[in-house]
N, C-alpha and C. Protein backbone atom coordinates (compact mmCIF):
# COMPACT_ATOMS: atom_id res chain seq x y z
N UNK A 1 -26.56 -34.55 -29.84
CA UNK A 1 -25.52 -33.82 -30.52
C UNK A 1 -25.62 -34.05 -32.03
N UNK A 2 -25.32 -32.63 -32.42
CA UNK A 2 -25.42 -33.31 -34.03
C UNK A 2 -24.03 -33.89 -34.60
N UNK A 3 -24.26 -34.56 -36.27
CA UNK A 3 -23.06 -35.30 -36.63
C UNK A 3 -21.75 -34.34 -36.54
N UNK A 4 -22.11 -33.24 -36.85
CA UNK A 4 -21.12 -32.41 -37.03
C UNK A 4 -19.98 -32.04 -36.13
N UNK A 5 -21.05 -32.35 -34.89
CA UNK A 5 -20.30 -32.07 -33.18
C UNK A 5 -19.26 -33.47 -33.00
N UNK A 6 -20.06 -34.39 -33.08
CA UNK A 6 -19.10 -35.33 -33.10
C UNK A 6 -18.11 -35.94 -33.80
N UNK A 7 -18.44 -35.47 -35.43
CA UNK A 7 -17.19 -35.94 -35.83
C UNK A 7 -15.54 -34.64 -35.29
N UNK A 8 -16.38 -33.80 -35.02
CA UNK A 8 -15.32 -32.58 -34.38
C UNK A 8 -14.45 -32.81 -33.01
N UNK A 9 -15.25 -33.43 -32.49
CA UNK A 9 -15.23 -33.45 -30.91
C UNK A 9 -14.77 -35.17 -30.43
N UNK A 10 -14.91 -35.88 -31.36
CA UNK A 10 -14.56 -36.95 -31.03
C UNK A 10 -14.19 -38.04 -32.18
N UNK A 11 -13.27 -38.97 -31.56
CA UNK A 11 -12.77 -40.13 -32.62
C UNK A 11 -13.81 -40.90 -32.87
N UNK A 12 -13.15 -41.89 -33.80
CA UNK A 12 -13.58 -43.32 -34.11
C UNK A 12 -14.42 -44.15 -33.04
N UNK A 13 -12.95 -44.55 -31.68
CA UNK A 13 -13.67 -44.92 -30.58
C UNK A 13 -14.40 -44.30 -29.70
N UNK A 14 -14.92 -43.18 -30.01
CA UNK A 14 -15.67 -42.20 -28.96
C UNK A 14 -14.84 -41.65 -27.97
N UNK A 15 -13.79 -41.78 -27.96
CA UNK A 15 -12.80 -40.55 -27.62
C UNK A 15 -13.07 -38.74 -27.85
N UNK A 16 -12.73 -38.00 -26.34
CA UNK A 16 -13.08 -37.11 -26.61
C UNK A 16 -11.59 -36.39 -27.49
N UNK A 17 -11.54 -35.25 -28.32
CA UNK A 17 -10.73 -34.99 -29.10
C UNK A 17 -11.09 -33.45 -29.11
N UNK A 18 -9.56 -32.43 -29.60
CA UNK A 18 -10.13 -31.06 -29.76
C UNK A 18 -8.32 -31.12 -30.66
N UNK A 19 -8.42 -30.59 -31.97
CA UNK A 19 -7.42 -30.40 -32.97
C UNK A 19 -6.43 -31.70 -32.23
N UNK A 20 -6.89 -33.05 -32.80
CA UNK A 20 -6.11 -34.10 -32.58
C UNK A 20 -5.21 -34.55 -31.43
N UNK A 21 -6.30 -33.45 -30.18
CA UNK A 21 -5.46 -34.26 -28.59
C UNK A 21 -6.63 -34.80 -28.22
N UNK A 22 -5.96 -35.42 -27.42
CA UNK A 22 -6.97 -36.34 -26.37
C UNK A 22 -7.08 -35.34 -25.33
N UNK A 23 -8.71 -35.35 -24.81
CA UNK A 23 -9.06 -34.63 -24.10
C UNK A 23 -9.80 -35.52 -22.28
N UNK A 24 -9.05 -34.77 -21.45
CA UNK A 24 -8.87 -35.94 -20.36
C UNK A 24 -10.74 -35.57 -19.92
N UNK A 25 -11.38 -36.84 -19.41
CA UNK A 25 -12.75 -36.53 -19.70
C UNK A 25 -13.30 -36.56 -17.90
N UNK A 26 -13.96 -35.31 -17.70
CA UNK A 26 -13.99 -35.16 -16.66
C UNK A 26 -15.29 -35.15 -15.99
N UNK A 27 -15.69 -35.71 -14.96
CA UNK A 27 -16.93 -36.26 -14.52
C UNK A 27 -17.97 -35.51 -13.98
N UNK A 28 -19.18 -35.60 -13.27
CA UNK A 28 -19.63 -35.30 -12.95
C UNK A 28 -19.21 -34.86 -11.65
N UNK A 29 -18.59 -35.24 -10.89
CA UNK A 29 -18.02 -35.00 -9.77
C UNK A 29 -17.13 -33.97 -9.28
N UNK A 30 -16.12 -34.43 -10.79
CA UNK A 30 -15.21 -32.67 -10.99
C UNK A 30 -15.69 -31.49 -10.45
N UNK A 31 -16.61 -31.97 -11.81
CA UNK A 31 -17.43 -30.00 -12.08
C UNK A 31 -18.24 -30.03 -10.92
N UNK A 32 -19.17 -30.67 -9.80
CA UNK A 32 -19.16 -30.25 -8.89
C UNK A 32 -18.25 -30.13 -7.94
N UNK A 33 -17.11 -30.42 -7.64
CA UNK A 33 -16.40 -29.80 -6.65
C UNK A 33 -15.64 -28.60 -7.05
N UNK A 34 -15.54 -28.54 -8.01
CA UNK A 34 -14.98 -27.05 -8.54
C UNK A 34 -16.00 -25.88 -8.38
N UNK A 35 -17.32 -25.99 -8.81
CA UNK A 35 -18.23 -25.39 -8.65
C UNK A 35 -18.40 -25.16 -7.18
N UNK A 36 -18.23 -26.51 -6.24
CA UNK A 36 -18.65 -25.44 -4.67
C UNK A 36 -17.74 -25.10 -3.98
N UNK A 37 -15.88 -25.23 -4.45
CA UNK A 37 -15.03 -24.75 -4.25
C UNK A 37 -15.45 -23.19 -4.66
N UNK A 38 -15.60 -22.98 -5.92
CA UNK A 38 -15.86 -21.56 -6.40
C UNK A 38 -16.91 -20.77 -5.64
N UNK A 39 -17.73 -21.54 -5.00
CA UNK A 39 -19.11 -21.08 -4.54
C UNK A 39 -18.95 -20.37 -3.05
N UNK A 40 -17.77 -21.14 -2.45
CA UNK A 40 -17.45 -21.36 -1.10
C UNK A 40 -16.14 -19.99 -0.84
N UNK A 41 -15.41 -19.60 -1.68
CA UNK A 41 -14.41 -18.52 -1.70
C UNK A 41 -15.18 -17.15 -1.17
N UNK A 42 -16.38 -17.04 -1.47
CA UNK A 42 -16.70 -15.49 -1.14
C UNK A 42 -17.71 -15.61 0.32
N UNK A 43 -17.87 -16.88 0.75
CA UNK A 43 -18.31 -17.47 1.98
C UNK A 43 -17.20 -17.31 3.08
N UNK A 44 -16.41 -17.82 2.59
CA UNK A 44 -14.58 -18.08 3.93
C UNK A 44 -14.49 -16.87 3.52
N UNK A 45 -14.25 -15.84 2.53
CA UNK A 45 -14.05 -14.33 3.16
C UNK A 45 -14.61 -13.52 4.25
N UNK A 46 -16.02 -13.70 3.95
CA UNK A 46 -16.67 -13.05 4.70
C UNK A 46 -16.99 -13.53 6.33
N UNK A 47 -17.06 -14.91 6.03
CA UNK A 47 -16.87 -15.37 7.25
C UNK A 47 -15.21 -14.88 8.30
N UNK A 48 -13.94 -15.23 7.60
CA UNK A 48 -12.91 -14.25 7.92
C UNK A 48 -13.39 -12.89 8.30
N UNK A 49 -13.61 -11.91 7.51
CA UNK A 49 -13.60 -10.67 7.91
C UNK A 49 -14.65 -10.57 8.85
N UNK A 50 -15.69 -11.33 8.98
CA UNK A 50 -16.59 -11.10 10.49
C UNK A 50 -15.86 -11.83 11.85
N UNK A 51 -14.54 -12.86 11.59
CA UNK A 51 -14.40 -12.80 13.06
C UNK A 51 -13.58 -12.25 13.26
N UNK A 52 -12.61 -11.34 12.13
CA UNK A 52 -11.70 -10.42 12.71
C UNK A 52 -12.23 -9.10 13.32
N UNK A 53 -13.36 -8.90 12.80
CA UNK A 53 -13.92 -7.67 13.65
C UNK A 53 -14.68 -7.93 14.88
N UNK A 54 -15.10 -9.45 15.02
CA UNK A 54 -15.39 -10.03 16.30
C UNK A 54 -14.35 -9.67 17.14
N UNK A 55 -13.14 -10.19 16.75
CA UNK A 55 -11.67 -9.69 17.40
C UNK A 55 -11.94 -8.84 18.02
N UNK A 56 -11.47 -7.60 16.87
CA UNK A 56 -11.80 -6.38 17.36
C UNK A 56 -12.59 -6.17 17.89
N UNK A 57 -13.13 -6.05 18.39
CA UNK A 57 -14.89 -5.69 19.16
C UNK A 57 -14.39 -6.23 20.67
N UNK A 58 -13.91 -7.19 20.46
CA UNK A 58 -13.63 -8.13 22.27
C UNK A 58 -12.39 -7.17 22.52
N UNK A 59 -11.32 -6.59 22.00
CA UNK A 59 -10.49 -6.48 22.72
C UNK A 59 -11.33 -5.15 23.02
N UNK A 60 -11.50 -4.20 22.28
CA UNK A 60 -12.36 -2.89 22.52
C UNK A 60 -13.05 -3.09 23.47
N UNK A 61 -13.67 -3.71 23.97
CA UNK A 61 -14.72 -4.28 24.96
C UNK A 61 -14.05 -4.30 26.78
N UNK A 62 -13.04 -5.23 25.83
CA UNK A 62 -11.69 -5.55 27.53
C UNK A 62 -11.23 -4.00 27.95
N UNK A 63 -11.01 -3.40 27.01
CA UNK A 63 -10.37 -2.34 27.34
C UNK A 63 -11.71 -1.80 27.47
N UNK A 64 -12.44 -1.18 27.48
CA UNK A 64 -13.43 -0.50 27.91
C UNK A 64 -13.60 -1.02 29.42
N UNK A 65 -13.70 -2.35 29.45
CA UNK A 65 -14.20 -3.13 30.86
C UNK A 65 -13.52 -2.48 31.79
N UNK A 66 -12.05 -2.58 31.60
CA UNK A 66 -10.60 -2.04 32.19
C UNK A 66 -10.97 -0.66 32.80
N UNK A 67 -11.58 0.03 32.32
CA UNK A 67 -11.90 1.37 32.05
C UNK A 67 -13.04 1.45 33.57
N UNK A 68 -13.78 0.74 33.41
CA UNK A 68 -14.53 0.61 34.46
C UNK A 68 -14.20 0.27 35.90
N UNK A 69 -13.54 -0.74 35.65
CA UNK A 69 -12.67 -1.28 37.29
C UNK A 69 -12.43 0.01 38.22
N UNK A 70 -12.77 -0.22 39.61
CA UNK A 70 -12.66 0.67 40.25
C UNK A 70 -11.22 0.21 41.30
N UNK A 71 -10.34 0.11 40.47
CA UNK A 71 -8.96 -0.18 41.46
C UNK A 71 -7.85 1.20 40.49
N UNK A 72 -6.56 0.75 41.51
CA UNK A 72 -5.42 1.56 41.08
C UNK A 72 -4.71 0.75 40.13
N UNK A 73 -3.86 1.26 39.04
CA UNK A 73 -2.91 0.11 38.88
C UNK A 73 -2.24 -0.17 39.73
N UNK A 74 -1.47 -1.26 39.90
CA UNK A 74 -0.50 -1.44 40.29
C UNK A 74 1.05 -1.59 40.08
N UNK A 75 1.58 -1.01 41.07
CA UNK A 75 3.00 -0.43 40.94
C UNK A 75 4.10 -1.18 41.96
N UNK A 76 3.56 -2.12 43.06
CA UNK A 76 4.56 -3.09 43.72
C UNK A 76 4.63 -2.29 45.27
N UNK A 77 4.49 -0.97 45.06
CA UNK A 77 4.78 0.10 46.21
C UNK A 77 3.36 0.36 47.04
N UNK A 78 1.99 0.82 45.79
CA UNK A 78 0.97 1.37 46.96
C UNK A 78 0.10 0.61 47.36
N UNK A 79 0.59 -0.89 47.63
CA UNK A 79 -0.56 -1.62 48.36
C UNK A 79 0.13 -2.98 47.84
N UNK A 80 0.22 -3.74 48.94
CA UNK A 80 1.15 -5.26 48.85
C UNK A 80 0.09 -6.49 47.90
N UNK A 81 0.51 -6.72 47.30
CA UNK A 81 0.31 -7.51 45.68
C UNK A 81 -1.03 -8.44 46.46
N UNK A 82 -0.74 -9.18 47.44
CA UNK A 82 -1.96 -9.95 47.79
C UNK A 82 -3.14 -9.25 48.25
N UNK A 83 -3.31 -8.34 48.58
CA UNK A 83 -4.44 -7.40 48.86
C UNK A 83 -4.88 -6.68 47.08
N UNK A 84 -4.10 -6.40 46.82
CA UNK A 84 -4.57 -6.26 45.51
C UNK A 84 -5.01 -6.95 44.27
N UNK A 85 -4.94 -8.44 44.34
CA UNK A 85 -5.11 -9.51 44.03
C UNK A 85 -6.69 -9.86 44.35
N UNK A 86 -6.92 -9.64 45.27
CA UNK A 86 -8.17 -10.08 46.15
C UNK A 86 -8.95 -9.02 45.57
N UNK A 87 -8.72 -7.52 45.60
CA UNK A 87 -9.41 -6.51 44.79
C UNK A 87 -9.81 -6.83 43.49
N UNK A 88 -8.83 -7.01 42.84
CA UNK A 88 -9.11 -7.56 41.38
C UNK A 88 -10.27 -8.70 41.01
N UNK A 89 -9.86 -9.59 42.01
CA UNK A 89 -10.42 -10.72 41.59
C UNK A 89 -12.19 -10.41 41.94
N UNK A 90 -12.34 -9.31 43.00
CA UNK A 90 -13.56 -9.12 43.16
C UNK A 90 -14.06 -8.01 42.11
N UNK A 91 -13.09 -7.04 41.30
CA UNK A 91 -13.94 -6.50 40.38
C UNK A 91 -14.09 -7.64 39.57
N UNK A 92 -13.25 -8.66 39.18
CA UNK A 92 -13.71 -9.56 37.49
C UNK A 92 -14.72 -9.78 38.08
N UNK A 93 -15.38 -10.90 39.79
CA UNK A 93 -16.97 -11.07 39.79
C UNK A 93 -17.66 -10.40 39.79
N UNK A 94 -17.18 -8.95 39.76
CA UNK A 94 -18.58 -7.74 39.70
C UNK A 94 -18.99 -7.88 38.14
N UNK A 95 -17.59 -7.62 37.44
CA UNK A 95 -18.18 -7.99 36.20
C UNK A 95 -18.39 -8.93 34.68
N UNK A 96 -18.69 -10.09 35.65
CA UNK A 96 -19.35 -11.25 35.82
C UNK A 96 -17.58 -12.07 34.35
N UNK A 97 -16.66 -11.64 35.38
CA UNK A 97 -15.48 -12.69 34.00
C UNK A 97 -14.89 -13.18 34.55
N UNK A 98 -14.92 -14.66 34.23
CA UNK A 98 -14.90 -16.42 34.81
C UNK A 98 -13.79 -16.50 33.64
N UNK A 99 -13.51 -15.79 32.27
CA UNK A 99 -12.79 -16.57 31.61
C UNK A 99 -11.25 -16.27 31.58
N UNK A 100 -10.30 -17.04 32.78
CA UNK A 100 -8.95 -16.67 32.50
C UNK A 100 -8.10 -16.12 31.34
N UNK A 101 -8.63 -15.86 30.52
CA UNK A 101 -8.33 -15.16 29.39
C UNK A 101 -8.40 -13.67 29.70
N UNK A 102 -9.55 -13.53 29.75
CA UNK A 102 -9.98 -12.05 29.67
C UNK A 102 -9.02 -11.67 31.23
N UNK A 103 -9.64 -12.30 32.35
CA UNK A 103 -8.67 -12.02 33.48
C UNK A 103 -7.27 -11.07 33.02
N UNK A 104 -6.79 -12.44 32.49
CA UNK A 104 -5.50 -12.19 32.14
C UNK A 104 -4.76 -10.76 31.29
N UNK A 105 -5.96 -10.76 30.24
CA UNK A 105 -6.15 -9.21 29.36
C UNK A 105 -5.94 -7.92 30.16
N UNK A 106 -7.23 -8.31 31.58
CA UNK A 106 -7.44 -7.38 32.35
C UNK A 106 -5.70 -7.06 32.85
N UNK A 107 -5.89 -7.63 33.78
CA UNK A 107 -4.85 -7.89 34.42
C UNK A 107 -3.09 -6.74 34.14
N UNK A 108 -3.23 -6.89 32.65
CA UNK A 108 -2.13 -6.69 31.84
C UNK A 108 -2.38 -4.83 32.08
N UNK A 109 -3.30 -4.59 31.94
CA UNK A 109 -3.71 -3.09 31.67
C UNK A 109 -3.70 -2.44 33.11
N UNK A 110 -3.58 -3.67 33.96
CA UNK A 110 -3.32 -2.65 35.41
C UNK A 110 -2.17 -2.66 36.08
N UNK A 111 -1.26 -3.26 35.34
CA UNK A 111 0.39 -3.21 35.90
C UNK A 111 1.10 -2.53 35.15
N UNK A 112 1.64 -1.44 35.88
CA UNK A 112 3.16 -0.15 35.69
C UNK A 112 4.02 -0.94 34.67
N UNK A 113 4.86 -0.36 34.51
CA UNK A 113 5.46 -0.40 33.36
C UNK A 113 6.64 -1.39 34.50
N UNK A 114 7.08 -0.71 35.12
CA UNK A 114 7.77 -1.37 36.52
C UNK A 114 7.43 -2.82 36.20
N UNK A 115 6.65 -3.37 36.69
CA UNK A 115 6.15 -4.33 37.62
C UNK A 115 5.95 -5.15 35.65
N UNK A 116 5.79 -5.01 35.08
CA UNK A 116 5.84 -5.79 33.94
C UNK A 116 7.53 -6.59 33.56
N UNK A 117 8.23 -4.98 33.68
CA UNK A 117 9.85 -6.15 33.92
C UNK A 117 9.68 -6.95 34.47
């Protein structure tokens, strides 16, 4: 640095200084975590907006699946709940869903409006 910088930039005791404040002196460490904080913001976006359209995509998917099932909904009246149960459970192994979740998704899309009260 030249003299000029430092008598500007700093005191007597090597204090950093800018128009007679003390300037809090910040490390190497700072400026990297600020830097991969800054680096990292347009990373967690995009990472966000790809699993919300992951989202989307699975439920689109369920409902499509739904779409496929070869049963009736059910309504409480055209076929007694345990026989229809047993149906169901053999379309999810047709198409191959183990995960009580999705079941459950399914599930939702084949009961009357009735039978949901």
């Amino acid at each position: 640095m030249t003299d000029d910088i430092l008598q500007t930039y700093f005191d007597d005791d090597g204090n950093m200084i800018f128009q007679e404040q003390y300037l809090e002196e910040s490390t190497q460490e700072q400026v990297a975590i600020v830097n991969k904080k800054d680096a990292e913001a347009p990373i967690v976006k995009i990472l966000e907006k790809l699993i919300e359209g992951q989202q989307n995509k699975e439920k689109q998917s369920i409902k499509q699946l739904a779409d496929r099932f070869v049963i009736e909904k059910f309504d409480g009246k055209n076929i007694s709940a345990h026989h229809w149960m047993e149906v169901f459970e053999k379309e999810c192994a047709r198409f191959n869903l183990v995960k009580n979740e999705e079941k459950i998704e399914i599930f939702r899309l084949f009961l009357e409006k009735s039978c949901i009260d």
